[in-house]
N, C-alpha and C. Protein backbone atom coordinates (compact mmCIF):
# COMPACT_ATOMS: atom_id res chain seq x y z
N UNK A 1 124.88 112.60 147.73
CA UNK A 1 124.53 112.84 146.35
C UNK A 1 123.16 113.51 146.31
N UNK A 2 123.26 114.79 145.82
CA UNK A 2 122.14 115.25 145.56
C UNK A 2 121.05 115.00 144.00
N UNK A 3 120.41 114.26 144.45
CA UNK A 3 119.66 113.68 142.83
C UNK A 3 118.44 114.43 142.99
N UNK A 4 118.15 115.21 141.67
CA UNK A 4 117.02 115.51 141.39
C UNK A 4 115.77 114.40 140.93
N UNK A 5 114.65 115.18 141.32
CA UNK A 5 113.31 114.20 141.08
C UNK A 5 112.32 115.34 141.16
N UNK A 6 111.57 115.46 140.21
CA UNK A 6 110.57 116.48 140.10
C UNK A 6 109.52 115.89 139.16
N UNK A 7 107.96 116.23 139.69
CA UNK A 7 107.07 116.11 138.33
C UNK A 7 106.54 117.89 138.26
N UNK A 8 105.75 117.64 137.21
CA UNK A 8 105.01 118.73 136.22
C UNK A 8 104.38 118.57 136.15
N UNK A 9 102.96 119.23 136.65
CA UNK A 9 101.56 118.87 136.50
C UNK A 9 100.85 119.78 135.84
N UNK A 10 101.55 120.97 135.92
CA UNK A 10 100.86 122.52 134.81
C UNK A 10 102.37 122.91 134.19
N UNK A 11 101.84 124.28 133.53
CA UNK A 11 102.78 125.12 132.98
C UNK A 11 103.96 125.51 133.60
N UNK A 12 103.77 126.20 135.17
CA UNK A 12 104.85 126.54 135.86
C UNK A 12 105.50 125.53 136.47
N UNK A 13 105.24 124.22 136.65
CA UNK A 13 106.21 122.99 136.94
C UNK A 13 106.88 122.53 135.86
N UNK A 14 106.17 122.71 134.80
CA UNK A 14 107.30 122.56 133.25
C UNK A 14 107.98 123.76 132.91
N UNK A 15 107.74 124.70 133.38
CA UNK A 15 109.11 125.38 132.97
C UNK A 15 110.12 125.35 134.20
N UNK A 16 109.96 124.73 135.65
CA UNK A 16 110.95 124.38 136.43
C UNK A 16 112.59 123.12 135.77
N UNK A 17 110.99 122.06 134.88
CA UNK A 17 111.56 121.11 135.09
C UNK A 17 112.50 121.41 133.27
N UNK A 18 111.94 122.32 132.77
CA UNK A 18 112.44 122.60 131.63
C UNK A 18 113.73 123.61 131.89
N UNK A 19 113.77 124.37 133.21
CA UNK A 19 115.22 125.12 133.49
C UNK A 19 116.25 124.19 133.95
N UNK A 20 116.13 122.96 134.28
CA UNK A 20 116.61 122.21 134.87
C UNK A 20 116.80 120.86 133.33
N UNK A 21 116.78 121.06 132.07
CA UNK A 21 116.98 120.18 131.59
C UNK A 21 117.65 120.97 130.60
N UNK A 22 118.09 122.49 130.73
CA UNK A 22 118.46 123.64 129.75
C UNK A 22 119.80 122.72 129.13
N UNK A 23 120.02 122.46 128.12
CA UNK A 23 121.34 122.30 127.69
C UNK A 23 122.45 121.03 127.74
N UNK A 24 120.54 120.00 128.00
CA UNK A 24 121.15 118.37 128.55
C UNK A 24 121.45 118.10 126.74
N UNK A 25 122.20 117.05 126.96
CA UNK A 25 122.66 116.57 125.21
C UNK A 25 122.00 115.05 125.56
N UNK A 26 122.01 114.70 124.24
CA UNK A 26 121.57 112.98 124.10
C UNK A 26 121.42 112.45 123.11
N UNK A 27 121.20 111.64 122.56
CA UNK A 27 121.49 111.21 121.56
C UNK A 27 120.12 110.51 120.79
N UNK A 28 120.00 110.67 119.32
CA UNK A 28 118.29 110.52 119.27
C UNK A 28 118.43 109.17 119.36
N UNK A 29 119.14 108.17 119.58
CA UNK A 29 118.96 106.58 119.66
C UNK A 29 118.61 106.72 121.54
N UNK A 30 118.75 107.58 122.01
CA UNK A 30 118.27 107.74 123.49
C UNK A 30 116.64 108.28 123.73
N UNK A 31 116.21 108.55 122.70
CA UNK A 31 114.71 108.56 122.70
C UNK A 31 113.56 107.61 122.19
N UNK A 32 112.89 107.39 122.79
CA UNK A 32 111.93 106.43 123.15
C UNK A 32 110.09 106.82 122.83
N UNK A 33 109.33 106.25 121.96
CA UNK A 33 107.88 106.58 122.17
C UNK A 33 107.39 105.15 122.13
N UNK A 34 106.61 105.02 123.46
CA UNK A 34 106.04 103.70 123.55
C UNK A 34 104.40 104.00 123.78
N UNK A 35 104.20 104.03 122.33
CA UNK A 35 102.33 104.27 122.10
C UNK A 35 101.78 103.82 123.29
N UNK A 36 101.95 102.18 123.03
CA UNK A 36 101.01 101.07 123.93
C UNK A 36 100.51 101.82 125.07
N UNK A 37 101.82 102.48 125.82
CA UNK A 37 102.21 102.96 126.97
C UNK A 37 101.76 104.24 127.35
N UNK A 38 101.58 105.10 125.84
CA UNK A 38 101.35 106.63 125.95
C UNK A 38 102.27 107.46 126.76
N UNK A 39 103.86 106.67 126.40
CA UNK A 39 104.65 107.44 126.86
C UNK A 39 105.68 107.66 126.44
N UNK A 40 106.75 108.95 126.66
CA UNK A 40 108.01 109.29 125.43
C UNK A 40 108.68 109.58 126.80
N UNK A 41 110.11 109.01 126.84
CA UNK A 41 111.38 108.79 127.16
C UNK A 41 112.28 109.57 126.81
N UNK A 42 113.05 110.72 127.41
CA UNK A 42 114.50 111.40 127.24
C UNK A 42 115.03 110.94 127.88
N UNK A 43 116.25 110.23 127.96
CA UNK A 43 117.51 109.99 128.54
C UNK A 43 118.72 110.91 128.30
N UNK A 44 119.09 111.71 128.78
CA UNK A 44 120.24 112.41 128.82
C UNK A 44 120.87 112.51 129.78
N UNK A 45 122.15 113.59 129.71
CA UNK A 45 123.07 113.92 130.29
C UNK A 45 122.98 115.66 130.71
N UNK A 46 122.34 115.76 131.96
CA UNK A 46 121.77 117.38 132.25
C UNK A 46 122.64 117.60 132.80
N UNK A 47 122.85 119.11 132.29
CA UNK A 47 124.03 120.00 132.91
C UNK A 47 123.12 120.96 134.00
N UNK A 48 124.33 120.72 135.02
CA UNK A 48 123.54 120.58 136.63
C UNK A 48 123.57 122.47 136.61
N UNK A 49 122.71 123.29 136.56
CA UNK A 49 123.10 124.52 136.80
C UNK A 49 122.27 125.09 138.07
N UNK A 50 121.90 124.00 138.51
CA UNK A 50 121.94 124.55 139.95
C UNK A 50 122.78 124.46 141.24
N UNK A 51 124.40 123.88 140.76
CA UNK A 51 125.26 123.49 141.32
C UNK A 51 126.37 124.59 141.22
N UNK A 52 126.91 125.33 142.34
CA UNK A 52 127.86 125.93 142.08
C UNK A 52 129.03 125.53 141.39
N UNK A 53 130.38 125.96 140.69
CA UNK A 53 131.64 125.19 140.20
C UNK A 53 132.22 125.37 141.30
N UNK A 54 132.47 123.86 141.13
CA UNK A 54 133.95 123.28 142.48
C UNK A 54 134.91 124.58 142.29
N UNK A 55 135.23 124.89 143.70
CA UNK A 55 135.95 126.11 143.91
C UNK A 55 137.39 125.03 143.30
N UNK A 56 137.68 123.85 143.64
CA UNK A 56 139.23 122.77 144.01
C UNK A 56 139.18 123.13 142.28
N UNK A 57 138.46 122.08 142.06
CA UNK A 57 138.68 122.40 140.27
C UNK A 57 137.93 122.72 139.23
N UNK A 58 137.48 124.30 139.17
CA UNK A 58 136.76 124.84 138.35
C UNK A 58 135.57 124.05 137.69
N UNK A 59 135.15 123.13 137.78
CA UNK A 59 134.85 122.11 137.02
C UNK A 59 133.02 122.32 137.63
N UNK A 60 132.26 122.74 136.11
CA UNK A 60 130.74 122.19 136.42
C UNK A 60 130.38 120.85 136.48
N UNK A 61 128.72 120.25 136.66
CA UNK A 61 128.78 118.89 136.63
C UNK A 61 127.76 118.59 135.41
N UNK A 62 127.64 117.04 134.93
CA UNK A 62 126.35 117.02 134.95
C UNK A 62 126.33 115.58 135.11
N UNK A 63 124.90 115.27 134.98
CA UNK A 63 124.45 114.13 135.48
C UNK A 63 123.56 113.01 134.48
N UNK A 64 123.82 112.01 134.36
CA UNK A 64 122.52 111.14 133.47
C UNK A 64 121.28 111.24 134.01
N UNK A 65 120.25 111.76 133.28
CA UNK A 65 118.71 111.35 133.62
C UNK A 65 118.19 111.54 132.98
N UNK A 66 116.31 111.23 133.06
CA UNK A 66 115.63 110.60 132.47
C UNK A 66 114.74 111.75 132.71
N UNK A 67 113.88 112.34 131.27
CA UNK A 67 112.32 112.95 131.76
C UNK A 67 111.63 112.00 130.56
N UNK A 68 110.46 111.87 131.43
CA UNK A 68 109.42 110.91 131.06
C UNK A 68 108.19 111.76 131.16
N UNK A 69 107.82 111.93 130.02
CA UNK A 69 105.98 112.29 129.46
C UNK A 69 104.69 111.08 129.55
N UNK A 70 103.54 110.99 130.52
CA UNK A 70 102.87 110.24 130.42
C UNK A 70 101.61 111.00 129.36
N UNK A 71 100.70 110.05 129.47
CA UNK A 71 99.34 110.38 128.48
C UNK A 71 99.61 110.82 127.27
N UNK A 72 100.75 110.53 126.45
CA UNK A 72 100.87 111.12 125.13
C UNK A 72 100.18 110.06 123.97
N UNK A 73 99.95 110.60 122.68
CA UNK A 73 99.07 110.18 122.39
C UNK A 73 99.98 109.70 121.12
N UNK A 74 100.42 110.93 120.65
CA UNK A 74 101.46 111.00 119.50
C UNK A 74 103.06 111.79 119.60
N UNK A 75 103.55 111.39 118.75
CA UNK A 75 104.71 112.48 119.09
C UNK A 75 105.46 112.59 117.50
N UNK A 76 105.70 113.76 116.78
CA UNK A 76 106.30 114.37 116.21
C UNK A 76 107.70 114.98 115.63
N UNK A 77 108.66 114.34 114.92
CA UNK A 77 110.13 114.94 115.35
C UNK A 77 110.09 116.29 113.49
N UNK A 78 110.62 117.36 114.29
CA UNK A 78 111.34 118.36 112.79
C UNK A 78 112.26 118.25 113.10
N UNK A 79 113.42 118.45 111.97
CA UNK A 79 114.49 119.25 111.99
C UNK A 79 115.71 117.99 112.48
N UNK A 80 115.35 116.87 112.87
CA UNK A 80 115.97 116.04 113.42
C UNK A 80 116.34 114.65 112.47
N UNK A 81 116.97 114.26 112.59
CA UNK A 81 117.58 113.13 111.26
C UNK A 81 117.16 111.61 112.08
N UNK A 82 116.28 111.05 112.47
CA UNK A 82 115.67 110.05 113.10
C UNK A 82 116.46 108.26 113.14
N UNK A 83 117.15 108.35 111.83
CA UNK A 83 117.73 107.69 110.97
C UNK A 83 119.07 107.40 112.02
N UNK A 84 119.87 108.55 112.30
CA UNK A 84 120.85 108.68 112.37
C UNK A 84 121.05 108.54 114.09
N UNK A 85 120.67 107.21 114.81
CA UNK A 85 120.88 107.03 115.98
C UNK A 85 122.21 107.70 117.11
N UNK A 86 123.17 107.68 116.53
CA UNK A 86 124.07 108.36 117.28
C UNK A 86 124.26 109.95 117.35
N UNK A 87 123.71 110.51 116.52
CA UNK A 87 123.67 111.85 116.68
C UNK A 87 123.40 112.74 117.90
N UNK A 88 123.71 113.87 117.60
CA UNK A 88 124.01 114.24 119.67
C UNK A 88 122.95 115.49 118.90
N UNK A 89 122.03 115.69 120.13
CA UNK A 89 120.91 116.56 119.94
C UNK A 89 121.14 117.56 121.76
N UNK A 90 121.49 119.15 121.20
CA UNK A 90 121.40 119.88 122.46
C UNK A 90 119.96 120.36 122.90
N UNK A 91 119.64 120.25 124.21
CA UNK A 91 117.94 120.26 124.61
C UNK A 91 118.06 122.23 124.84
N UNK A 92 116.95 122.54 124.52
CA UNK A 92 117.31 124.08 125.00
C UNK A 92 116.20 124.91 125.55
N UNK A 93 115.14 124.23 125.30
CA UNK A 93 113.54 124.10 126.50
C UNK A 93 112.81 122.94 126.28
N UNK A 94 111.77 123.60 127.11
CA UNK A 94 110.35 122.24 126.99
C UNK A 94 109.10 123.42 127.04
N UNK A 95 108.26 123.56 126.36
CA UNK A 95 107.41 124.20 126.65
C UNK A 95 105.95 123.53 126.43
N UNK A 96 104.86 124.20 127.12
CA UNK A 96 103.59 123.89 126.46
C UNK A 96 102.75 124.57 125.93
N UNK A 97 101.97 124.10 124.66
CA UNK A 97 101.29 124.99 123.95
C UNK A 97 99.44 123.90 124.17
N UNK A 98 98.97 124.94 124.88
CA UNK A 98 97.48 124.54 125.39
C UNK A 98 96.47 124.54 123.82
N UNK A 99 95.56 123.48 123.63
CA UNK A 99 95.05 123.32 122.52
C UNK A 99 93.45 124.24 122.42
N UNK A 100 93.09 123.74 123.41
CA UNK A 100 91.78 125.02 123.59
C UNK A 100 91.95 125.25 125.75
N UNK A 101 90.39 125.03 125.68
CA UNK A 101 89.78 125.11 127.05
C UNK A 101 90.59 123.91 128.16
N UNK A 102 90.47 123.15 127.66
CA UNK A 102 91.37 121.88 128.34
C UNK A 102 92.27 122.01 128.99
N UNK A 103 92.79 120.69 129.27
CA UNK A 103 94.28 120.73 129.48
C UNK A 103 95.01 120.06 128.66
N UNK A 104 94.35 119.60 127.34
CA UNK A 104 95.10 119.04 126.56
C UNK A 104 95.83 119.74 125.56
N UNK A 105 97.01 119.40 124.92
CA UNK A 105 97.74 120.45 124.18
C UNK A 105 99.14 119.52 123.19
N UNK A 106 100.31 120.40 123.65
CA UNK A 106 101.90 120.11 123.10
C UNK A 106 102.38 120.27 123.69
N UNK A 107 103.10 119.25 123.90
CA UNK A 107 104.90 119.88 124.72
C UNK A 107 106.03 119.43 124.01
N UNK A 108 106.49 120.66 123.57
CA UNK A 108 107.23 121.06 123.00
C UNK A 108 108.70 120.80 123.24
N UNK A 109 109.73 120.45 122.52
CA UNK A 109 111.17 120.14 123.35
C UNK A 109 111.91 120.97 122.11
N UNK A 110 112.57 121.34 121.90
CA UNK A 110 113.59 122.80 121.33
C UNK A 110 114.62 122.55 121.68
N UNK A 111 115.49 122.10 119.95
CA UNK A 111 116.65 121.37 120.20
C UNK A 111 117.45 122.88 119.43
N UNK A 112 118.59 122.78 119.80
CA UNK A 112 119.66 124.20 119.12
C UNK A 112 119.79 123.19 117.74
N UNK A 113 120.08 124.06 116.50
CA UNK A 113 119.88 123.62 115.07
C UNK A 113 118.89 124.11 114.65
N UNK A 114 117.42 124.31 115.48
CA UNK A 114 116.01 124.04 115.25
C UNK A 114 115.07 123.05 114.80
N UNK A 115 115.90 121.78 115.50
CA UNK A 115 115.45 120.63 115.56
C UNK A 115 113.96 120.83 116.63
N UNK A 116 112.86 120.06 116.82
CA UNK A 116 111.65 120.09 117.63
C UNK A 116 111.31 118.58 117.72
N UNK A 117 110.70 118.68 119.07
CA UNK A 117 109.61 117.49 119.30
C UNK A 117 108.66 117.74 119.39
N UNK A 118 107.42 117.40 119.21
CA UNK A 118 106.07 117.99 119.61
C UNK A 118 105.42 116.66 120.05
N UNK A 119 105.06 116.57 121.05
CA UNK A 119 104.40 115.66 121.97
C UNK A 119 102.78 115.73 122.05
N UNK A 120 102.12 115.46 121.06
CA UNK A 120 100.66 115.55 121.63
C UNK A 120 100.21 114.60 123.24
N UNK A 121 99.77 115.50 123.94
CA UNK A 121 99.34 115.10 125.62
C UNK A 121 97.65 115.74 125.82
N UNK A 122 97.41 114.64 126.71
CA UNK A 122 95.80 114.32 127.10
C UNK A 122 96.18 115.65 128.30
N UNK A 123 97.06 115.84 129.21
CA UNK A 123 97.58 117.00 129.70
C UNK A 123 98.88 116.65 130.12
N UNK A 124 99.83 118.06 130.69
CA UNK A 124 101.20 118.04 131.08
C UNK A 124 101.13 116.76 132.71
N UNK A 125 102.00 115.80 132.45
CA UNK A 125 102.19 114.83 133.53
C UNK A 125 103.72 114.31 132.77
N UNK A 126 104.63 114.96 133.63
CA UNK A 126 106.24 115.26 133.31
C UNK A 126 107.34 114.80 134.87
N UNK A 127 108.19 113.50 134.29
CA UNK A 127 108.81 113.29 135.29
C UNK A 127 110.11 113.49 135.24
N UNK A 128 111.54 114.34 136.07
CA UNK A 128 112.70 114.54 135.38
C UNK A 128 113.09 114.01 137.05
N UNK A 129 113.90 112.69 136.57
CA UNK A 129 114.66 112.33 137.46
C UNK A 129 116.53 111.56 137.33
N UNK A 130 117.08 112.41 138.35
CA UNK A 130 118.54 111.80 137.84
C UNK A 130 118.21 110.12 138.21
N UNK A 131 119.50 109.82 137.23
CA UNK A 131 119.72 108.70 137.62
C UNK A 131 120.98 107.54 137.71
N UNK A 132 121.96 108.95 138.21
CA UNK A 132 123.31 108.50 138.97
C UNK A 132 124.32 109.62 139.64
N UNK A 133 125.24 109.02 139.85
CA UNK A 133 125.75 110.39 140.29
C UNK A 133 126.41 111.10 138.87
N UNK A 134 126.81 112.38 139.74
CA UNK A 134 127.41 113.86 138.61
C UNK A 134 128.45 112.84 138.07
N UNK A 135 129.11 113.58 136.59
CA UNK A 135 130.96 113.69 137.24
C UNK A 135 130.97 115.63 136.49
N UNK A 136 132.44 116.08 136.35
CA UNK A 136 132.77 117.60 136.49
C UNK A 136 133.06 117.24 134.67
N UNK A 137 132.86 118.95 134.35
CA UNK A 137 133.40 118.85 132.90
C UNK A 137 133.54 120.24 133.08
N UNK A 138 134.50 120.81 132.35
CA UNK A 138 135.27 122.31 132.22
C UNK A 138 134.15 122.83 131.27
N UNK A 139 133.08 122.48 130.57
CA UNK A 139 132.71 123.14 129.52
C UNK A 139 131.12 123.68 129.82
N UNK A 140 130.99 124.78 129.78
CA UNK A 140 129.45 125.52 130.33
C UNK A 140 129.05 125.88 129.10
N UNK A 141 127.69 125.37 128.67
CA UNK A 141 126.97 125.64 127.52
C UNK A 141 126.81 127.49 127.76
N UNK A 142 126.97 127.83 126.62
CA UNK A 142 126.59 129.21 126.22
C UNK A 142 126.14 129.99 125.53
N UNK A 143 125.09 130.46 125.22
CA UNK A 143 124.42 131.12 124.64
C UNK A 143 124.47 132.45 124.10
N UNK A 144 125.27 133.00 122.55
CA UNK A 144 125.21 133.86 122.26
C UNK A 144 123.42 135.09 122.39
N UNK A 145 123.75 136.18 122.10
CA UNK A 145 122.89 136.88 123.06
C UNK A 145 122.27 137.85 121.32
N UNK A 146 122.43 137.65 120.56
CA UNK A 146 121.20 137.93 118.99
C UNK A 146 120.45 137.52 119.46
């Protein structure tokens, strides 16, 4: 079983760990901000696209896991119905937006709808780790091209 585990310590490790979370779904009762802690919780289901499709049965994968934001201070939801725990939210980046000189800033999560998270962070400290095995699903997220 190949399980991913990656952190993010700047910009170009968050957009690794943000190509690698392109198009995970989850559900907003699967998100988590624990002040005390200064930390926010994604649990999803990432579609593995660094996995070729099974030649046997066409079939991509994906996998349950977790990215975890430390040092956050606050966090922010638009566009998103908070209320509505079961709702399925598609992930479609993570980015960061630097506040001045620092390293402190936003990271950003960009849901399709134009739903957003905005994460205020002391700086980027980003953990994306699976946390079981794949299984296969026939269906590859896709992105019209407007």
């Amino acid at each position: 079983m190949d399980l991913v585990k990656l952190a993010a310590l700047d910009q170009d490790d968050l957009a690794i760990v943000s190509a690698h979370v392109q198009d995970s779904v989850l559900l907003v009762g699967d998100i988590r901000f624990l002040p005390q802690e200064g930390k926010a919780v994604f649990v999803m289901n990432r579609f593995v696209w660094d996995r070729p499709v099974d030649p046997r049965s066409g079939a991509h994968e994906r996998r349950r896991a977790a990215l975890a934001f430390s040092r956050v201070s606050a966090m922010k939801a638009a566009g998103i119905r908070q209320t509505v725990k079961d709702a399925v939210l598609s992930l479609l980046a993570v980015q960061f937006h630097q506040a001045g000189e620092g390293p402190e800033g936003e990271v950003i999560l960009s849901f399709s709808g134009g739903g957003t998270i905005a994460l205020t962070v002391e700086c980027i400290e980003a953990q994306l780790t699976d946390l079981g095995p794949a299984w296969g699903t026939a269906h590859r997220p896709q992105h019209p091209l407007d």
